[in-house]
N, C-alpha and C. Protein backbone atom coordinates (compact mmCIF):
# COMPACT_ATOMS: atom_id res chain seq x y z
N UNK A 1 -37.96 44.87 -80.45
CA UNK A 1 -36.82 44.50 -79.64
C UNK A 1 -37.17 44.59 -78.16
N UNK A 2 -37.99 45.57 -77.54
CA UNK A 2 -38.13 45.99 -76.46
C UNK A 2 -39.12 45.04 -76.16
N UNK A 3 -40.62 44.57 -76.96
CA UNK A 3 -40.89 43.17 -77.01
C UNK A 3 -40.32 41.90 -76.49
N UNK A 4 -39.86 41.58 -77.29
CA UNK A 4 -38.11 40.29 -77.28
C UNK A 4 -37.66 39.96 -75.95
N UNK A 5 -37.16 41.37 -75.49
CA UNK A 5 -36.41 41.43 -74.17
C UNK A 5 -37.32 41.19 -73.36
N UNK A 6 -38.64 41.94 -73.16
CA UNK A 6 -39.17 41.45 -71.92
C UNK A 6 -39.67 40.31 -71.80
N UNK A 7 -40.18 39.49 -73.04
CA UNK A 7 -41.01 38.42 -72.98
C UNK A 7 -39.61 37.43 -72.91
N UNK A 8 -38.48 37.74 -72.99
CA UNK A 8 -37.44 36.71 -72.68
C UNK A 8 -37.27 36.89 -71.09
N UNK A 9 -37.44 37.94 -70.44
CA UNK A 9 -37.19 38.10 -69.11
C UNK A 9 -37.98 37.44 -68.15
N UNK A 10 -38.94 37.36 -68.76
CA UNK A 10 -40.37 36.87 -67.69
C UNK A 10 -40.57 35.80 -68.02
N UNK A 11 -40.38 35.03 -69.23
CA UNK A 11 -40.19 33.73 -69.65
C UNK A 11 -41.72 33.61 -70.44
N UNK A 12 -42.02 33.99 -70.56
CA UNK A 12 -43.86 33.77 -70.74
C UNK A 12 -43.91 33.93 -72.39
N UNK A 13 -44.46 32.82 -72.84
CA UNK A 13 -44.42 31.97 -74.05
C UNK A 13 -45.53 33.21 -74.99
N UNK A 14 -46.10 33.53 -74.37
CA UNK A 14 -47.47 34.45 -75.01
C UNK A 14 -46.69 35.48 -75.50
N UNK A 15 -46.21 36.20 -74.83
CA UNK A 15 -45.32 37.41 -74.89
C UNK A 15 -44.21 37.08 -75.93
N UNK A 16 -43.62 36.27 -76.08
CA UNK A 16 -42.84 35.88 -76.77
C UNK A 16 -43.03 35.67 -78.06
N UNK A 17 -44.37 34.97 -78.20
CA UNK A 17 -45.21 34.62 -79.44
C UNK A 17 -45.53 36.51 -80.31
N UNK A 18 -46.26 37.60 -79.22
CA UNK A 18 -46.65 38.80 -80.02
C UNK A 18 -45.69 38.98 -80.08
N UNK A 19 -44.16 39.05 -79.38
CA UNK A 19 -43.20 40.00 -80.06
C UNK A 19 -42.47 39.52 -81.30
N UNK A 20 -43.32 38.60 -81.60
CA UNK A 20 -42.55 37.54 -83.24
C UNK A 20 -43.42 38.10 -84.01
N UNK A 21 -44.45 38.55 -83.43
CA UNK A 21 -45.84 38.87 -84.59
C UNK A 21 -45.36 40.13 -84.74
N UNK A 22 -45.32 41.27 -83.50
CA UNK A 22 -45.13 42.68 -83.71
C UNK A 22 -43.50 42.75 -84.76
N UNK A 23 -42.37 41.99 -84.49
CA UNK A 23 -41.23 42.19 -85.36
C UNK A 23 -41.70 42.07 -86.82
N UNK A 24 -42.51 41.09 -87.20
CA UNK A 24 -42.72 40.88 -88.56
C UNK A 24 -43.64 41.60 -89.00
N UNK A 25 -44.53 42.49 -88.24
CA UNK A 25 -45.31 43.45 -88.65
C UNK A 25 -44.51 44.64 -88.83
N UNK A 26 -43.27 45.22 -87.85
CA UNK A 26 -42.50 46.07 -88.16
C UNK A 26 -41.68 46.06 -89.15
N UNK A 27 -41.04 45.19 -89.63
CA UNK A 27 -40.08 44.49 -90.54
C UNK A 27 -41.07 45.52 -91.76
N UNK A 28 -42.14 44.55 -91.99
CA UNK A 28 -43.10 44.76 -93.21
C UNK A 28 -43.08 46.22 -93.27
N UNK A 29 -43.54 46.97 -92.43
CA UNK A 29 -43.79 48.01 -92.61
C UNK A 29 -41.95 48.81 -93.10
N UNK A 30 -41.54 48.80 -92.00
CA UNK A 30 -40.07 48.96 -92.65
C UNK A 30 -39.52 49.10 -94.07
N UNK A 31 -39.86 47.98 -94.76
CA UNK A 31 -39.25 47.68 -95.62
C UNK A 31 -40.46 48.27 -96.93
N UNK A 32 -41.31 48.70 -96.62
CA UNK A 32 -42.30 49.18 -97.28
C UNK A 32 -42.11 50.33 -97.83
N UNK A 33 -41.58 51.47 -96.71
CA UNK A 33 -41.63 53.09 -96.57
C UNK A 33 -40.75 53.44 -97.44
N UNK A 34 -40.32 54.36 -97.65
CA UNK A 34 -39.68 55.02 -98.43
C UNK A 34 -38.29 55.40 -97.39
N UNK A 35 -38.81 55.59 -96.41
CA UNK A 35 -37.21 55.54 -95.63
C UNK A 35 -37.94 55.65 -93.98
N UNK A 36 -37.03 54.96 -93.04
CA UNK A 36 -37.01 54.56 -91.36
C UNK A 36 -36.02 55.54 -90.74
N UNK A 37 -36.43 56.01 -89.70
CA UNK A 37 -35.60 56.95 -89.20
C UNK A 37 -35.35 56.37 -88.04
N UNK A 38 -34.12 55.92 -87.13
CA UNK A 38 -33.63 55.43 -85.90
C UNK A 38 -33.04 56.79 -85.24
N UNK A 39 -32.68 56.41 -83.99
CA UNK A 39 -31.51 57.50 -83.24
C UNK A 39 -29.99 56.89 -83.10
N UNK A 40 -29.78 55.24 -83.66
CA UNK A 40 -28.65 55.17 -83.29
C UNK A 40 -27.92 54.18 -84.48
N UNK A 41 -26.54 53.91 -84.32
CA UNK A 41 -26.42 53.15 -85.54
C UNK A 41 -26.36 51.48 -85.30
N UNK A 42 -26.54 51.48 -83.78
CA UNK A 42 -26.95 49.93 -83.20
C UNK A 42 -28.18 50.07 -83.79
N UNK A 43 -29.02 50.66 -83.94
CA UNK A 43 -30.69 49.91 -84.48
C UNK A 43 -30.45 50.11 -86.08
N UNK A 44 -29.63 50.75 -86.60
CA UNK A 44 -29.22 50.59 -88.17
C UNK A 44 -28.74 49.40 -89.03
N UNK A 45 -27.78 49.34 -87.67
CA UNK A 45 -27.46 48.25 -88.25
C UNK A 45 -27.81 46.61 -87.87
N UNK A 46 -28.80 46.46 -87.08
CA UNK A 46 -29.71 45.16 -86.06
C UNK A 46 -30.99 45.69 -87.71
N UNK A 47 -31.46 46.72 -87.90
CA UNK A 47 -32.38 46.45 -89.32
C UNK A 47 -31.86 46.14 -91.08
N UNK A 48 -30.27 46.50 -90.48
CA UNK A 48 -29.67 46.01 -91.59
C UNK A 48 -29.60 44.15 -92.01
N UNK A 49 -29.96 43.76 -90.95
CA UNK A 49 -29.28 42.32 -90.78
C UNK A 49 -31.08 42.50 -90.85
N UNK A 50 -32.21 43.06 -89.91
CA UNK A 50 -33.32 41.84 -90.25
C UNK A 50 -34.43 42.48 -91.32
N UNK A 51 -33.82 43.26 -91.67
CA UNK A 51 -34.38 43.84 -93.34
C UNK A 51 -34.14 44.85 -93.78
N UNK A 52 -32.40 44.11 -95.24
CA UNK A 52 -31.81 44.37 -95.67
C UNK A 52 -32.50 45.20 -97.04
N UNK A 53 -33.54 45.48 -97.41
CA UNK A 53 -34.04 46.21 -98.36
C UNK A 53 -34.52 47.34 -97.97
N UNK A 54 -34.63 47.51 -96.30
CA UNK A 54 -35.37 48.89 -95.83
C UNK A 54 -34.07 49.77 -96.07
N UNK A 55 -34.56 51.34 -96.34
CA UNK A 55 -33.87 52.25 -96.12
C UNK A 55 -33.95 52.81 -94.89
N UNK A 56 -32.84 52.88 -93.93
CA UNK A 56 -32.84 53.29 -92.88
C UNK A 56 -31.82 53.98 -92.38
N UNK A 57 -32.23 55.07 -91.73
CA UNK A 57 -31.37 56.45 -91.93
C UNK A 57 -31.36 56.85 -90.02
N UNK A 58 -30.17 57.42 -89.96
CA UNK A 58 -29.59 57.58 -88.33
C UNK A 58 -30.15 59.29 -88.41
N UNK A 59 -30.79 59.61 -87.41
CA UNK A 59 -31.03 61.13 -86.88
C UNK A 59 -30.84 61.06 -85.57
N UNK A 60 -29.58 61.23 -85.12
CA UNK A 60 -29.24 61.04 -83.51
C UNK A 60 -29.97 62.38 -83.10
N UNK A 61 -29.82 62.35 -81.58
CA UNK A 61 -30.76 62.90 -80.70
C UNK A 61 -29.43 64.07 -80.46
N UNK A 62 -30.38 65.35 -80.61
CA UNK A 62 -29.35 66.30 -80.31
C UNK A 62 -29.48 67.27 -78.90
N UNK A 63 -29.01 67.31 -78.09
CA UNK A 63 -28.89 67.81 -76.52
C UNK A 63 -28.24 68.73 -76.40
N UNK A 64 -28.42 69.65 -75.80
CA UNK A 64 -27.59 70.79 -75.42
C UNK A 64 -27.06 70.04 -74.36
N UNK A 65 -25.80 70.31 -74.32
CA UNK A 65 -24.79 70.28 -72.88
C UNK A 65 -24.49 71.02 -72.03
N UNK A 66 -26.15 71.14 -70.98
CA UNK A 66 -25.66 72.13 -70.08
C UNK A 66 -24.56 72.41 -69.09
N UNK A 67 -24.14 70.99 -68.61
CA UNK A 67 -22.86 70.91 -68.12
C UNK A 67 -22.96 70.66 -66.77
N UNK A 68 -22.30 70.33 -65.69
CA UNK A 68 -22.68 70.74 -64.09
C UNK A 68 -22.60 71.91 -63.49
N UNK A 69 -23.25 72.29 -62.63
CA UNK A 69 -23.37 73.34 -62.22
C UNK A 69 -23.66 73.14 -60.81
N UNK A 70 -22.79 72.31 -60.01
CA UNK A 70 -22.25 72.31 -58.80
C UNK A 70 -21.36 71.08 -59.08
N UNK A 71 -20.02 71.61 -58.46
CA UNK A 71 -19.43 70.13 -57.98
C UNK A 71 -19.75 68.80 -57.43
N UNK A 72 -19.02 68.03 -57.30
CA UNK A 72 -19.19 66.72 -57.34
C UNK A 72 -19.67 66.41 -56.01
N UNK A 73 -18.60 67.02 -55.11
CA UNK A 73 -19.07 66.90 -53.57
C UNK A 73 -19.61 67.74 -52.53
N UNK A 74 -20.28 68.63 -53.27
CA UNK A 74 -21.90 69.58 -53.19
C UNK A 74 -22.91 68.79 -53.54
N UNK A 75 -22.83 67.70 -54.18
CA UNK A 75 -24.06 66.95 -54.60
C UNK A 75 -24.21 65.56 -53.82
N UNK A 76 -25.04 65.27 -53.79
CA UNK A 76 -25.59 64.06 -52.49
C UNK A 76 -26.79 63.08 -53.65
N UNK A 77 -26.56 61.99 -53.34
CA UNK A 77 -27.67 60.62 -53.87
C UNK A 77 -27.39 60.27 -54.91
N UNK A 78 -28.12 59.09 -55.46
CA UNK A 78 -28.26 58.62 -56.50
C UNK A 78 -29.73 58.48 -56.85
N UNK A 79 -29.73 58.81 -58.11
CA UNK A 79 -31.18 58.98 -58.76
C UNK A 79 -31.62 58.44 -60.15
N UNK A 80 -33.08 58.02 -59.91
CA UNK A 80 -32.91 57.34 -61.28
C UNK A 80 -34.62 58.43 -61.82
N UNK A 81 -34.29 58.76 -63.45
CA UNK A 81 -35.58 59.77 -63.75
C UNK A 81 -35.69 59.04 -64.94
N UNK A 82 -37.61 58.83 -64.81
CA UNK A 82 -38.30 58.13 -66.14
C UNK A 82 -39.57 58.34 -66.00
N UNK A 83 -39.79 58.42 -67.09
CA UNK A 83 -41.74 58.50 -67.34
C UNK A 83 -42.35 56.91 -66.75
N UNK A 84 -42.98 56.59 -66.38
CA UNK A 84 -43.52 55.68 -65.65
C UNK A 84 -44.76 54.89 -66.13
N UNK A 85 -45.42 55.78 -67.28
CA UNK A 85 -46.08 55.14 -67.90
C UNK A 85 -45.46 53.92 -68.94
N UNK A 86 -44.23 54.17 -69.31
CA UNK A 86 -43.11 52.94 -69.89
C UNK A 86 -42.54 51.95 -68.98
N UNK A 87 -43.22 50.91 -68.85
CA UNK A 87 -43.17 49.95 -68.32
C UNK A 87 -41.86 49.11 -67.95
N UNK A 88 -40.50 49.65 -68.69
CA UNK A 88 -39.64 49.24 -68.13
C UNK A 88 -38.65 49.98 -66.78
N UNK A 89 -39.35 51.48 -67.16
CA UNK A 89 -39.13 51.75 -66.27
C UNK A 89 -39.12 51.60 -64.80
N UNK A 90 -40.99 51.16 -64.67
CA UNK A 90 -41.06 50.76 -63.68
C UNK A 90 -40.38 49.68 -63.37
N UNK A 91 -40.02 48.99 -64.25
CA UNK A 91 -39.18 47.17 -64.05
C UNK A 91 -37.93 47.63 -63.20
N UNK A 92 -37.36 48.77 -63.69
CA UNK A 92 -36.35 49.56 -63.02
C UNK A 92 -35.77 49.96 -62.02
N UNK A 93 -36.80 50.61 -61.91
CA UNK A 93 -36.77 50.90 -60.20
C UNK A 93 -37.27 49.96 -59.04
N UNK A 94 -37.95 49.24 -59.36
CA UNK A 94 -38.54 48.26 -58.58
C UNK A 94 -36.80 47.29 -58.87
N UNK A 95 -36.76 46.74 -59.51
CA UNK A 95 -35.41 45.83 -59.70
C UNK A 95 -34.55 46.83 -58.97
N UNK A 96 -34.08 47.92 -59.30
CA UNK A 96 -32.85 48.54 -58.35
C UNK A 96 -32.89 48.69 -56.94
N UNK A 97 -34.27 49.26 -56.43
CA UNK A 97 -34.97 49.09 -55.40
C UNK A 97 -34.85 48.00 -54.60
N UNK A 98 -35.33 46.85 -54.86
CA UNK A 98 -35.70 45.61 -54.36
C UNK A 98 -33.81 44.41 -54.42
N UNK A 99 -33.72 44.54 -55.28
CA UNK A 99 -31.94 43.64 -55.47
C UNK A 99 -31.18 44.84 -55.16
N UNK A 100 -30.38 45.57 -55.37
CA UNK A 100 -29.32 46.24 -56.16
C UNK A 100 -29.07 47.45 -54.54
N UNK A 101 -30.39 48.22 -54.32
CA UNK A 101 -30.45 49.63 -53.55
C UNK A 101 -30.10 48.91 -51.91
N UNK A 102 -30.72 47.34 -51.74
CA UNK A 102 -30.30 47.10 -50.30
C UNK A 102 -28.77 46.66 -50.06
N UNK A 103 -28.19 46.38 -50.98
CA UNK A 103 -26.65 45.98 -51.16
C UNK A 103 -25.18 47.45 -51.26
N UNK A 104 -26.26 48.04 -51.55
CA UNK A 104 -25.26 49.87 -51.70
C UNK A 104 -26.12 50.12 -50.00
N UNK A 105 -27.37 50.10 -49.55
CA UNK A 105 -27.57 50.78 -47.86
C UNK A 105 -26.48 50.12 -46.94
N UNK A 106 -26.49 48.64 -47.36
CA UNK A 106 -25.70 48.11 -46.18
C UNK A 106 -23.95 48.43 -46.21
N UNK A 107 -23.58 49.05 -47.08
CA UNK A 107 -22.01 49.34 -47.15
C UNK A 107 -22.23 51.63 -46.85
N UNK A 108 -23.44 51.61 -47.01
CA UNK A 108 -23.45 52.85 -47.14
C UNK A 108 -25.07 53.55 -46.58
N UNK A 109 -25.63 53.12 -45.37
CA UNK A 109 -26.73 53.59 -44.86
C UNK A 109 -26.93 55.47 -44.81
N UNK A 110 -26.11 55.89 -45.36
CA UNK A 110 -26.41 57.38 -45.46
C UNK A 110 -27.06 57.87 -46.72
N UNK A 111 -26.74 56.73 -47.98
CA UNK A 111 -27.13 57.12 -49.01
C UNK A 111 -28.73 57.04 -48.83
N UNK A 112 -28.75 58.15 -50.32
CA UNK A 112 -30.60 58.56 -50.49
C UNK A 112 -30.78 58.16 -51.68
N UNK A 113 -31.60 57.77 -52.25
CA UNK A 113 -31.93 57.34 -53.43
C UNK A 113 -33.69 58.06 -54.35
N UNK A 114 -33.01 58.84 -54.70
CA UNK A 114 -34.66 59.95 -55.16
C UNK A 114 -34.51 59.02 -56.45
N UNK A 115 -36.03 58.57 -57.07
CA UNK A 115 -36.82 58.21 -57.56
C UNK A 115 -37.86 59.19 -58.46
N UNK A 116 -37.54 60.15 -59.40
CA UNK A 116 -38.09 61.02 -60.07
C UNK A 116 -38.71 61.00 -60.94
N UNK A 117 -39.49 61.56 -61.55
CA UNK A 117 -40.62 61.04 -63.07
C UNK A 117 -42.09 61.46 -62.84
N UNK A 118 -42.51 61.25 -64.03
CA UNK A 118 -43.86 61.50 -64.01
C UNK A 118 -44.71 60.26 -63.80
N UNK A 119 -46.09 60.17 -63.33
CA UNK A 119 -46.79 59.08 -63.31
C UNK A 119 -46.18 57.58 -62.61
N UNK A 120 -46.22 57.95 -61.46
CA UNK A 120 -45.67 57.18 -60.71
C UNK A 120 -46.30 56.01 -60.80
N UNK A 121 -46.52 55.00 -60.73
CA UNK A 121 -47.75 53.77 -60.32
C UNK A 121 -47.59 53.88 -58.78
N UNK A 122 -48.36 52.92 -58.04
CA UNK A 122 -48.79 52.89 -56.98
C UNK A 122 -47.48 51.94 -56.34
N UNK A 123 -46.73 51.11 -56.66
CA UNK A 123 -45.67 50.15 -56.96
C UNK A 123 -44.55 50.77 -56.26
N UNK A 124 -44.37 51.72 -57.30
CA UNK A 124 -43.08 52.72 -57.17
C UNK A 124 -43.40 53.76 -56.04
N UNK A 125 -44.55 54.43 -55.88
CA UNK A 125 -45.61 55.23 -54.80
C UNK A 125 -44.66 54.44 -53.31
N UNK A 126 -44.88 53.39 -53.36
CA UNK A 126 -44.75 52.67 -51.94
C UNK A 126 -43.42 52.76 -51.58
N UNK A 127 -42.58 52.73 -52.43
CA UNK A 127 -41.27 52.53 -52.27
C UNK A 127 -40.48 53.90 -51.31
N UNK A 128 -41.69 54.85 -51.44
CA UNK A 128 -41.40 56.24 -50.65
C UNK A 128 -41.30 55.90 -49.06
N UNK A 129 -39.84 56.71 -48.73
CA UNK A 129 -39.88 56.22 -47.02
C UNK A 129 -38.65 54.90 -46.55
N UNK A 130 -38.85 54.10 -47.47
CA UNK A 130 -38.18 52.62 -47.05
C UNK A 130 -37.25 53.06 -47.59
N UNK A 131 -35.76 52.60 -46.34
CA UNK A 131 -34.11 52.64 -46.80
C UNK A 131 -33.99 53.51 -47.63
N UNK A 132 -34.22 55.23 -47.20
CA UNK A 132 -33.69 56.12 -47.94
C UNK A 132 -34.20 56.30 -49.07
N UNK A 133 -35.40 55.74 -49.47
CA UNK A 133 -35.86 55.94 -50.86
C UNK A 133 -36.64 57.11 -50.70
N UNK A 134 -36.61 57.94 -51.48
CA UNK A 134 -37.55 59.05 -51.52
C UNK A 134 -38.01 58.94 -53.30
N UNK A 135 -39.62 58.96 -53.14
CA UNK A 135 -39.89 59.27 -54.87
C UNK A 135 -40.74 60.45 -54.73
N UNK A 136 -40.23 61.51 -55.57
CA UNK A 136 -40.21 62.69 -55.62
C UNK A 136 -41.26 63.23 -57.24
N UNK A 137 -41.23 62.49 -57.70
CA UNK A 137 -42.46 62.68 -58.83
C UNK A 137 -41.84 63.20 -59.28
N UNK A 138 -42.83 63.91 -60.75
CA UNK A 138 -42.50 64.82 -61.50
C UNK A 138 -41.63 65.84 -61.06
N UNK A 139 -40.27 66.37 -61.84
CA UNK A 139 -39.28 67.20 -62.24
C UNK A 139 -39.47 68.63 -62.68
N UNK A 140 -39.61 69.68 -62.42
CA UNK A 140 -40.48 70.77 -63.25
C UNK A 140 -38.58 71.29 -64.09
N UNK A 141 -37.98 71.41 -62.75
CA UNK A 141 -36.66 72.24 -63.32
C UNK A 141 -35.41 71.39 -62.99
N UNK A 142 -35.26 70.34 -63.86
CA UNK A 142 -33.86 69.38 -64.81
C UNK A 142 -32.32 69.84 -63.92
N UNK A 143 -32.21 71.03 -64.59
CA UNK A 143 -30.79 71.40 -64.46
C UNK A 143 -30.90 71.79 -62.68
N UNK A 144 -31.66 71.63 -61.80
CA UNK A 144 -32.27 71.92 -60.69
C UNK A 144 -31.54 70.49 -59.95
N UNK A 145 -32.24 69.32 -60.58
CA UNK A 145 -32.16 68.27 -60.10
C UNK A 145 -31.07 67.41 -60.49
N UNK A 146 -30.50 67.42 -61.61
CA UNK A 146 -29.27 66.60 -61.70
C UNK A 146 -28.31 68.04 -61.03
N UNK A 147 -28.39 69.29 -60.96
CA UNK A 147 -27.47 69.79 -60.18
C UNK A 147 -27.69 69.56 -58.52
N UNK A 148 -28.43 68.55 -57.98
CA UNK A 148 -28.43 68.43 -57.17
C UNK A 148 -27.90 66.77 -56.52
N UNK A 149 -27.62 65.75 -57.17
CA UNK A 149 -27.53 64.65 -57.03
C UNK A 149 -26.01 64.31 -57.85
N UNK A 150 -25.74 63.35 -57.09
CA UNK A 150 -24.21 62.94 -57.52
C UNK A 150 -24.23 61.86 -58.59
N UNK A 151 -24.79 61.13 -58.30
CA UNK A 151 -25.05 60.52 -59.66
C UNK A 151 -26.35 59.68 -60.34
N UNK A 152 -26.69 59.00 -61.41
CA UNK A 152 -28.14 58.78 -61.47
C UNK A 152 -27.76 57.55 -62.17
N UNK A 153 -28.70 56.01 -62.12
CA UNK A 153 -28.50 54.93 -62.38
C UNK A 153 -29.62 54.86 -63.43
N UNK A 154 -29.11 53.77 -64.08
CA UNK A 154 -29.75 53.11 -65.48
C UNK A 154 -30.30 51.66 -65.75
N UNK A 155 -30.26 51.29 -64.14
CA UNK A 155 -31.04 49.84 -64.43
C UNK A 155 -31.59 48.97 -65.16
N UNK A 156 -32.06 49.35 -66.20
CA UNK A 156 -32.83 48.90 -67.35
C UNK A 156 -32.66 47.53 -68.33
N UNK A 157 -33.69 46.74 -67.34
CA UNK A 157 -33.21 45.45 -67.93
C UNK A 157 -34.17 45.12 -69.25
N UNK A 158 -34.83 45.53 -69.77
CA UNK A 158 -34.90 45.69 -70.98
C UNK A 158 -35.90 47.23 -71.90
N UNK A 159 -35.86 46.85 -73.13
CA UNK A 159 -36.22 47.84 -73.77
C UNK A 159 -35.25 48.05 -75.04
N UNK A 160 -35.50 49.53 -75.60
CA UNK A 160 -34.83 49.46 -76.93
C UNK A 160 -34.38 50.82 -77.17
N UNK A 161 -33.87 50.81 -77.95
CA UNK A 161 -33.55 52.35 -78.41
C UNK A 161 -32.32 53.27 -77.50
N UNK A 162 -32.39 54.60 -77.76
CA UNK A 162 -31.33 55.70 -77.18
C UNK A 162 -31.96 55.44 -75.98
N UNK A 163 -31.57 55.76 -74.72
CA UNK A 163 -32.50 56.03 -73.64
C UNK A 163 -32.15 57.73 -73.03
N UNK A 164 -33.19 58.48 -73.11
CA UNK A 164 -33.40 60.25 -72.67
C UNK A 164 -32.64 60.05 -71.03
N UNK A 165 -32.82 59.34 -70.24
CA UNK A 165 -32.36 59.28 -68.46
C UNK A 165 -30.63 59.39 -68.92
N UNK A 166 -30.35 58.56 -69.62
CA UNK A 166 -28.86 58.66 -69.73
C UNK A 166 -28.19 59.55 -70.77
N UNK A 167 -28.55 60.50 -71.41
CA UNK A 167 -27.90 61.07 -72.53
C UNK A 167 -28.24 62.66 -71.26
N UNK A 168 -29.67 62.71 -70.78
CA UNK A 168 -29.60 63.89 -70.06
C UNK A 168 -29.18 64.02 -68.91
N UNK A 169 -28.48 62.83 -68.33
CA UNK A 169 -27.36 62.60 -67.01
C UNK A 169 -26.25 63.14 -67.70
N UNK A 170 -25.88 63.03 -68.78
CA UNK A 170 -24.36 63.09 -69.11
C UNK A 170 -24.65 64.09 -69.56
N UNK A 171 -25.43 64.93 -70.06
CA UNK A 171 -25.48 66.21 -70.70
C UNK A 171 -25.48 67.15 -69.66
N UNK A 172 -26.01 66.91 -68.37
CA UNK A 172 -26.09 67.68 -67.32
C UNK A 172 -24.44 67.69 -66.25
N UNK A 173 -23.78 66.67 -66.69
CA UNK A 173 -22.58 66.49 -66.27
C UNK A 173 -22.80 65.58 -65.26
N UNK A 174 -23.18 64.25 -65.45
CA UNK A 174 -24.04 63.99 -63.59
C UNK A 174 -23.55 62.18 -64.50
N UNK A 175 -22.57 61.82 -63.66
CA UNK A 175 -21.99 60.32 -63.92
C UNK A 175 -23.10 59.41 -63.62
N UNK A 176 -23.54 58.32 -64.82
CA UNK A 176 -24.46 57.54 -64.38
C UNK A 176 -24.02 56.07 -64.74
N UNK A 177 -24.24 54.99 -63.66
CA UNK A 177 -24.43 53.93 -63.93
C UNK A 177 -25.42 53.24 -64.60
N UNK A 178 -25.12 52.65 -65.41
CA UNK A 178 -26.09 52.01 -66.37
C UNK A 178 -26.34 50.36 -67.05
N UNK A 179 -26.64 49.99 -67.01
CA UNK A 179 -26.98 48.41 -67.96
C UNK A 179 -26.52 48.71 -68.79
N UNK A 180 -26.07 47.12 -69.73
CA UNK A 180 -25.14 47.53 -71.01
C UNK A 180 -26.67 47.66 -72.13
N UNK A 181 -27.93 47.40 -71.33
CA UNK A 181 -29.31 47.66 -72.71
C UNK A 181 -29.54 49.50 -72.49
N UNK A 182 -29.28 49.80 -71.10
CA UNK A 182 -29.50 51.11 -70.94
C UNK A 182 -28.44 51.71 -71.71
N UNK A 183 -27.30 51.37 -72.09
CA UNK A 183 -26.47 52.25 -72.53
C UNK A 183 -26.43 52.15 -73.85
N UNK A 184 -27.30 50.95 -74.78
CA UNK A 184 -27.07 50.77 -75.86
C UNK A 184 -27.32 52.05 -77.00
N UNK A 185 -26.34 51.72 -78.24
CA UNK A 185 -26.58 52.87 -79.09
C UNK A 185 -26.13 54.55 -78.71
N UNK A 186 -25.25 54.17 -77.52
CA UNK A 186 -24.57 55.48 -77.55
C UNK A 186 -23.22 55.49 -77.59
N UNK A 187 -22.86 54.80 -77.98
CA UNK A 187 -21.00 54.79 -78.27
C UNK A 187 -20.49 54.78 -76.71
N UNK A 188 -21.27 54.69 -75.58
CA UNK A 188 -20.68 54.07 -74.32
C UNK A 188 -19.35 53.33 -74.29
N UNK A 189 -18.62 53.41 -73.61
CA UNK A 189 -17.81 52.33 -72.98
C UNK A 189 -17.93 52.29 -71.42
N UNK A 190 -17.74 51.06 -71.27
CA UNK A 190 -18.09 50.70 -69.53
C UNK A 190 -16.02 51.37 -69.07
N UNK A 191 -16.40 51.92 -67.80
CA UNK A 191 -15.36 52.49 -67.05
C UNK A 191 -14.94 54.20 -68.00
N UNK A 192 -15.43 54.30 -69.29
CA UNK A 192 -14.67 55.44 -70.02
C UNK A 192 -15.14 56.44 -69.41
N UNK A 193 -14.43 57.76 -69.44
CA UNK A 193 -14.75 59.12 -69.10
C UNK A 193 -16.02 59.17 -70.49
C-alpha cells in the first residue's frame, strides 16, 4: 500500500509497476501463513477484500497514556517526530516545510517549528535556521518533548499502516494535525476531541 501511494504520487510508471509485483508477492505470502497480524482493522479489512482466504488477525498497538504534563499555554511550536530513514517521512517534512510551514509564518511569524527524529538526511539537515525551523535530531526523553510543544503535525502524504508520531502525540496529550493517510486505522475523526 505504502508502495501504491508513492508511486501514484510521483507518477512514475516503474514504481507503479514493483508495487503491483510487491502486492502480489504479499498477497501470496498472506494467504499462505497460517495467520497475518495487522495493527488496525482498516488493513483487515483492505486484506479482506484483496485476499479473502488469508487469516488475518488485529493486535492493536498498546501505549501507555502518559498524559500532558504542562498546559496548553506553557507550551510553544509545532512539531513533527519520525525516524528518517522511512522515506515518507522525509516526504513530510520537506512537503510541510516547503508548501504548508510558509503559509502558517506569514499569518504567524513567531511560530517555531522543531523537526525531531533520528537520522536526519542532509535535505531535512538544511532546513535548520530557515523561517523558524529548528531540526533538533534525535529525542532521548519523549515526555520531555511533547511536554514541551503545543502541538505536532502529521503531514504524511503517503504510506501505510498505524502511524507511532500520532498515537504518541495523543498519548502524550499533545493535539496533532494530521493527513487523513496519517490518521488512517485509528478510529480518528477530523475536528473530534
Amino acid at each position: 500500500l505504502r508502495e501504491e501511494r508513492h508511486a501514484e504520487l510521483s507518477g512514475d510508471r516503474a514504481a507503479t509497476a514493483a508495487a503491483a509485483k510487491t502486492k502480489q508477492r504479499e498477497i501470496a505470502i498472506m494467504s499462505s501463513v497460517d495467520a497475518a497480524i495487522v495493527h488496525s482493522v482498516y488493513e483487515q479489512e483492505l486484506l479482506a477484500k484483496l485476499a479473502p482466504n488469508a487469516r488475518v488477525y488485529v493486535f492493536p498497538w498498546i501505549l501507555y497514556a502518559a498524559g500532558r504534563n504542562a498546559p496548553f499555554l506553557e507550551r510553544s511550536g509545532v512539531a513533527f517526530l519520525g525516524g528518517y530513514r522511512h522515506a515518507p517521512n522525509v516526504d513530510a517534512v520537506l512537503y510541510f516545510a516547503n508548501q504548508i510551514w510558509p503559509l502558517i509564518r506569514a499569518r504567524r511569524p513567531d511560530m517555531k517549528f522543531i523537526v525531531a527524529g533520528s537520522e536526519c538526511p542532509a535535505e531535512v539537515l538544511a532546513l535548520d535556521g530557515r523561517d523558524g525551523i529548528e531540526v533538533v535530531g534525535f529525542v532521548k526523553d519523549l515526555a520531555a518533548f511533547f511536554s514541551a510543544v503545543r502541538l505536532t503535525v502529521a503531514p504524511i502524504r503517503y504510506g501505510a499502516g498505524i502511524k507511532g508520531k500520532v498515537a504518541m502525540s495523543l498519548a502524550h496529550g499533545v493535539p496533532t494535525v494530521a493527513t487523513s493517510c496519517a490518521a488512517e486505522g485509528m478510529g480518528l475523526e477530523d475536528g473530534a476531541a
